[in-house]
C-alpha atoms as a PDB file:
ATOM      1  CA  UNK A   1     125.963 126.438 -62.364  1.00  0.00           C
ATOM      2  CA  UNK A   2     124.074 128.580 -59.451  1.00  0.00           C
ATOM      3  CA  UNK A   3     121.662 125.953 -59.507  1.00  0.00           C
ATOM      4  CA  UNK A   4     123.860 122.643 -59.062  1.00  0.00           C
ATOM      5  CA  UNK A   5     126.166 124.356 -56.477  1.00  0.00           C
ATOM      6  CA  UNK A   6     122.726 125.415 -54.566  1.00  0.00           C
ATOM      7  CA  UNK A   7     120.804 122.220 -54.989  1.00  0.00           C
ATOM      8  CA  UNK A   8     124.328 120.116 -53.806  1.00  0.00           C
ATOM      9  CA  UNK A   9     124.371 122.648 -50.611  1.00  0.00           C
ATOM     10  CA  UNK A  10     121.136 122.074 -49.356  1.00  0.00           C
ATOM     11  CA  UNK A  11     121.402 118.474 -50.360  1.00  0.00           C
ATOM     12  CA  UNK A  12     125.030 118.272 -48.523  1.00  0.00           C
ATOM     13  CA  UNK A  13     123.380 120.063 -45.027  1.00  0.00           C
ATOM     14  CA  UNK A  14     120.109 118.295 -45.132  1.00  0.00           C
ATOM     15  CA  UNK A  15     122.731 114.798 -45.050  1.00  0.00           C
ATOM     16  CA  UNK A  16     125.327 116.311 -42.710  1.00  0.00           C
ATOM     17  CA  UNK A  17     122.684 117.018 -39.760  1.00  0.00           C
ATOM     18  CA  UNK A  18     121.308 114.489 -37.647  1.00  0.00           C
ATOM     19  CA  UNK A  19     117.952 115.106 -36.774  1.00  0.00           C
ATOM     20  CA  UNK A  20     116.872 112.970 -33.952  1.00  0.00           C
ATOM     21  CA  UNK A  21     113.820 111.988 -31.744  1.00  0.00           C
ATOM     22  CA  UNK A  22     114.825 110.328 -28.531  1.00  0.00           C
ATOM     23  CA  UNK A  23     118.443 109.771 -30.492  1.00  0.00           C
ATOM     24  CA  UNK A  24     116.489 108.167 -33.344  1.00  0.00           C
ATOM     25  CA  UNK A  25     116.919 109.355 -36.688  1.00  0.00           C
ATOM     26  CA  UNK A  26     113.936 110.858 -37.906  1.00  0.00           C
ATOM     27  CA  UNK A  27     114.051 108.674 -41.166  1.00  0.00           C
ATOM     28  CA  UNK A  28     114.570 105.667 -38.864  1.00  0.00           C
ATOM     29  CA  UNK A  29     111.592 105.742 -37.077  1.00  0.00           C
ATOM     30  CA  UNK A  30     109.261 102.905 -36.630  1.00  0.00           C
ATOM     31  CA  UNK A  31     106.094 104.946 -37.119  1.00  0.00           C
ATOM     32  CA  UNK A  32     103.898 105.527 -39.716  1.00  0.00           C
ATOM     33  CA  UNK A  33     101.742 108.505 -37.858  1.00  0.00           C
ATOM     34  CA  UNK A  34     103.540 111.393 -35.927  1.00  0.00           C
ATOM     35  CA  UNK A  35     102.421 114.873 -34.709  1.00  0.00           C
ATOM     36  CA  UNK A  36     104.202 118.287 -35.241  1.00  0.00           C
ATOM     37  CA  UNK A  37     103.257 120.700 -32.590  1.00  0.00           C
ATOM     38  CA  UNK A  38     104.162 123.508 -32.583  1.00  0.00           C
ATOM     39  CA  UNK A  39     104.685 126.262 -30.240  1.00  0.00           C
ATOM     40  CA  UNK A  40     105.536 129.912 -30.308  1.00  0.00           C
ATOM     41  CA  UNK A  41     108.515 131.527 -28.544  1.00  0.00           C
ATOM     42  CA  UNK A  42     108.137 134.083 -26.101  1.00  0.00           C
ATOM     43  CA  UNK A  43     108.685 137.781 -27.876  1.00  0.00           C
ATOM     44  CA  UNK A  44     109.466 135.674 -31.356  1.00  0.00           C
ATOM     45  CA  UNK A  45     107.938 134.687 -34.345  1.00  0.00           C
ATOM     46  CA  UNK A  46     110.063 131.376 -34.587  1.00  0.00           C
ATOM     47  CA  UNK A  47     108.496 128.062 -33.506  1.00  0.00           C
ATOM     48  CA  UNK A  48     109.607 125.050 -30.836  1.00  0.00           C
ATOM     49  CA  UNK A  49     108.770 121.767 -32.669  1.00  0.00           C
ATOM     50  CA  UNK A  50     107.710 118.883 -30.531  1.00  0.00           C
ATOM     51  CA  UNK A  51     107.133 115.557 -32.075  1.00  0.00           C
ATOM     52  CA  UNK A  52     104.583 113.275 -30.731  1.00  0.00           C
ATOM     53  CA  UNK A  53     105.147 109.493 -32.255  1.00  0.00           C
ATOM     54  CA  UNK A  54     103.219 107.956 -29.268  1.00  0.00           C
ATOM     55  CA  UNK A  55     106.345 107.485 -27.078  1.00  0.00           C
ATOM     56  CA  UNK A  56     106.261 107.316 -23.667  1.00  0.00           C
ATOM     57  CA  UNK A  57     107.388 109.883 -21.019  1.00  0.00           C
ATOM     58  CA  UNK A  58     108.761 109.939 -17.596  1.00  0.00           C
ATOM     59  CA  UNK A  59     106.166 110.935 -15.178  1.00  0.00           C
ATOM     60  CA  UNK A  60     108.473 113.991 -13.803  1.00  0.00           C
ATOM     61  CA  UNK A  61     110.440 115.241 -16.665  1.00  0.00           C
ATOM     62  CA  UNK A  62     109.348 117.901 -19.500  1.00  0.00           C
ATOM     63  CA  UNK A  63     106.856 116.150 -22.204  1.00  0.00           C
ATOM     64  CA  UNK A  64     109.168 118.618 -24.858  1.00  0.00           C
ATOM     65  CA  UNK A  65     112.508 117.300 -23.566  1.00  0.00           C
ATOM     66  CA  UNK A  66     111.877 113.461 -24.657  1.00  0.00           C
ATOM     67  CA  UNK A  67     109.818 114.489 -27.958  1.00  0.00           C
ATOM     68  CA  UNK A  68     111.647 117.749 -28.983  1.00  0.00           C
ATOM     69  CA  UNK A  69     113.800 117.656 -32.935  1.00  0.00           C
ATOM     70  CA  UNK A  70     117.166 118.256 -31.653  1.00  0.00           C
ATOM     71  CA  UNK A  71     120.274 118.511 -34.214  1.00  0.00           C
ATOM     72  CA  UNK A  72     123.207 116.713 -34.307  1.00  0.00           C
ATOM     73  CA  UNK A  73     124.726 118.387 -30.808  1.00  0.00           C
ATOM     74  CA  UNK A  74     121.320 117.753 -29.027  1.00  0.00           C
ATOM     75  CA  UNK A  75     119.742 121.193 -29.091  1.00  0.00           C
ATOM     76  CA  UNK A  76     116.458 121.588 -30.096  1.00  0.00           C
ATOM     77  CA  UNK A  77     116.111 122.762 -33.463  1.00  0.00           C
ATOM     78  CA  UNK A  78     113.870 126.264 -33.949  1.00  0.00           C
ATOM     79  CA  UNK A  79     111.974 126.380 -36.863  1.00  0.00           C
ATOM     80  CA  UNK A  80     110.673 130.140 -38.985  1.00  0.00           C
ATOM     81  CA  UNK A  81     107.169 129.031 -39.490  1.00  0.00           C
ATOM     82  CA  UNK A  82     104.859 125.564 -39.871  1.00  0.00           C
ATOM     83  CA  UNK A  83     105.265 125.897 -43.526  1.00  0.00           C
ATOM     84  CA  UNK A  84     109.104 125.508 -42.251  1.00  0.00           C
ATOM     85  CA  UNK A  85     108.345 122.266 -40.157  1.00  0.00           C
ATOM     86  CA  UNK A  86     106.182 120.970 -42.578  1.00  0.00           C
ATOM     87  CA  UNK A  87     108.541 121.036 -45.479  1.00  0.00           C
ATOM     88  CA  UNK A  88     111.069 119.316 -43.353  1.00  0.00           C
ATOM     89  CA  UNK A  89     108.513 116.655 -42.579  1.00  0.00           C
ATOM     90  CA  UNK A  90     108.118 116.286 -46.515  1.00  0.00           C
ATOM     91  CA  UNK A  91     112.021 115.882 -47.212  1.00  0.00           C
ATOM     92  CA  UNK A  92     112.266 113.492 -44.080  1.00  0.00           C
ATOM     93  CA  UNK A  93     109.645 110.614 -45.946  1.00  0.00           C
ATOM     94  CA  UNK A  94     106.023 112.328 -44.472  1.00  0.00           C
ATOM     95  CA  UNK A  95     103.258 113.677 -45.896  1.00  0.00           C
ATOM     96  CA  UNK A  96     100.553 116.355 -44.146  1.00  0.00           C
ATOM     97  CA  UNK A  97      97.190 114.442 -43.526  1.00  0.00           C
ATOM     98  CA  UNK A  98      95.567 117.448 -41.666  1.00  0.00           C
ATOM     99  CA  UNK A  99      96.031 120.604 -38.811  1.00  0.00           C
ATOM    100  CA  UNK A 100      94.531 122.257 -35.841  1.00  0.00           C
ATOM    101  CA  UNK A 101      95.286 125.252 -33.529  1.00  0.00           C
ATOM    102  CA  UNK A 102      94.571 125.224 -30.169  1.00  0.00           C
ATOM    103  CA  UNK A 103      94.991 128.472 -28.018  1.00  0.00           C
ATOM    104  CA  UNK A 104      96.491 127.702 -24.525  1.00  0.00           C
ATOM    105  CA  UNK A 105      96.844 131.052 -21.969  1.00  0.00           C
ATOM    106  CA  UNK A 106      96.936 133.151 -24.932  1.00  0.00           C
ATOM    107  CA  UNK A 107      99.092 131.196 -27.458  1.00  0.00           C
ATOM    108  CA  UNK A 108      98.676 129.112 -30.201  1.00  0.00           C
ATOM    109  CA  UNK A 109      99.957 125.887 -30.293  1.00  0.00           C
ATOM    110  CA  UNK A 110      99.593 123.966 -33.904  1.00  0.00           C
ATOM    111  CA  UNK A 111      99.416 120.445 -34.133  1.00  0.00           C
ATOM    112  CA  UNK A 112     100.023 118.756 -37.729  1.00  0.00           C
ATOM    113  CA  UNK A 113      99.241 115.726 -38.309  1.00  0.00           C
ATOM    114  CA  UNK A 114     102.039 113.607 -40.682  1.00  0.00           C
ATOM    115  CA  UNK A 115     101.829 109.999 -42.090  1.00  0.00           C
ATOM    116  CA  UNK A 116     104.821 108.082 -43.485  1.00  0.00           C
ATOM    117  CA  UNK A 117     105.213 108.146 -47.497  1.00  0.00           C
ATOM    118  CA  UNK A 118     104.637 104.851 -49.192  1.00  0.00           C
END
């Protein structure tokens, strides 16, 4: 009984949030490539997740502010760990296809690359 009522919870908040890209769903979007990166807060161990689908940007504002997850009230969503992002990815329709770290002024920013399930 444990079970069901834990299985229907996470199944009942993974449909009540909202998780958009540029106010697209992510489940919606017209992509079959994207790119998690992911970047370490200051004095944290939790992640900012980014995702790149290839859309443009304005030449002024923040690359993070048009391509950052945000939840249903438009904050960005912070994420434990890749492992974290990734298995979102997964329950959102995409698989992992491959990774790299890059360090940038002494912090590492991970870049995932995901491909739309078939």
């Amino acid at each position: 009984m444990k079970k069901l009522l834990l299985s229907l919870t996470l199944l009942f908040s993974f449909a009540s949030f909202g998780q958009t890209i540029n106010g697209i769903p992510i489940k919606d979007l017209d992509v079959q490539y994207l790119q998690i990166i992911g970047t370490s807060k200051m004095l944290s161990s939790k992640l900012t997740i980014a995702i790149d689908i290839g859309q443009r940007t304005k030449l002024f504002s923040s690359n993070t502010d048009a391509t950052l997850l945000k939840d249903e009230n438009g904050e960005g969503i912070i994420f434990n760990s890749m492992i974290d992002a990734l298995n979102f990815m997964s329950a959102n329709g995409y698989n992992f296809v491959t990774a790299n770290i890059i360090t940038v002024g002494g912090q590492n920013v991970y870049h995932y690359l995901m491909v739309k399930k078939v």
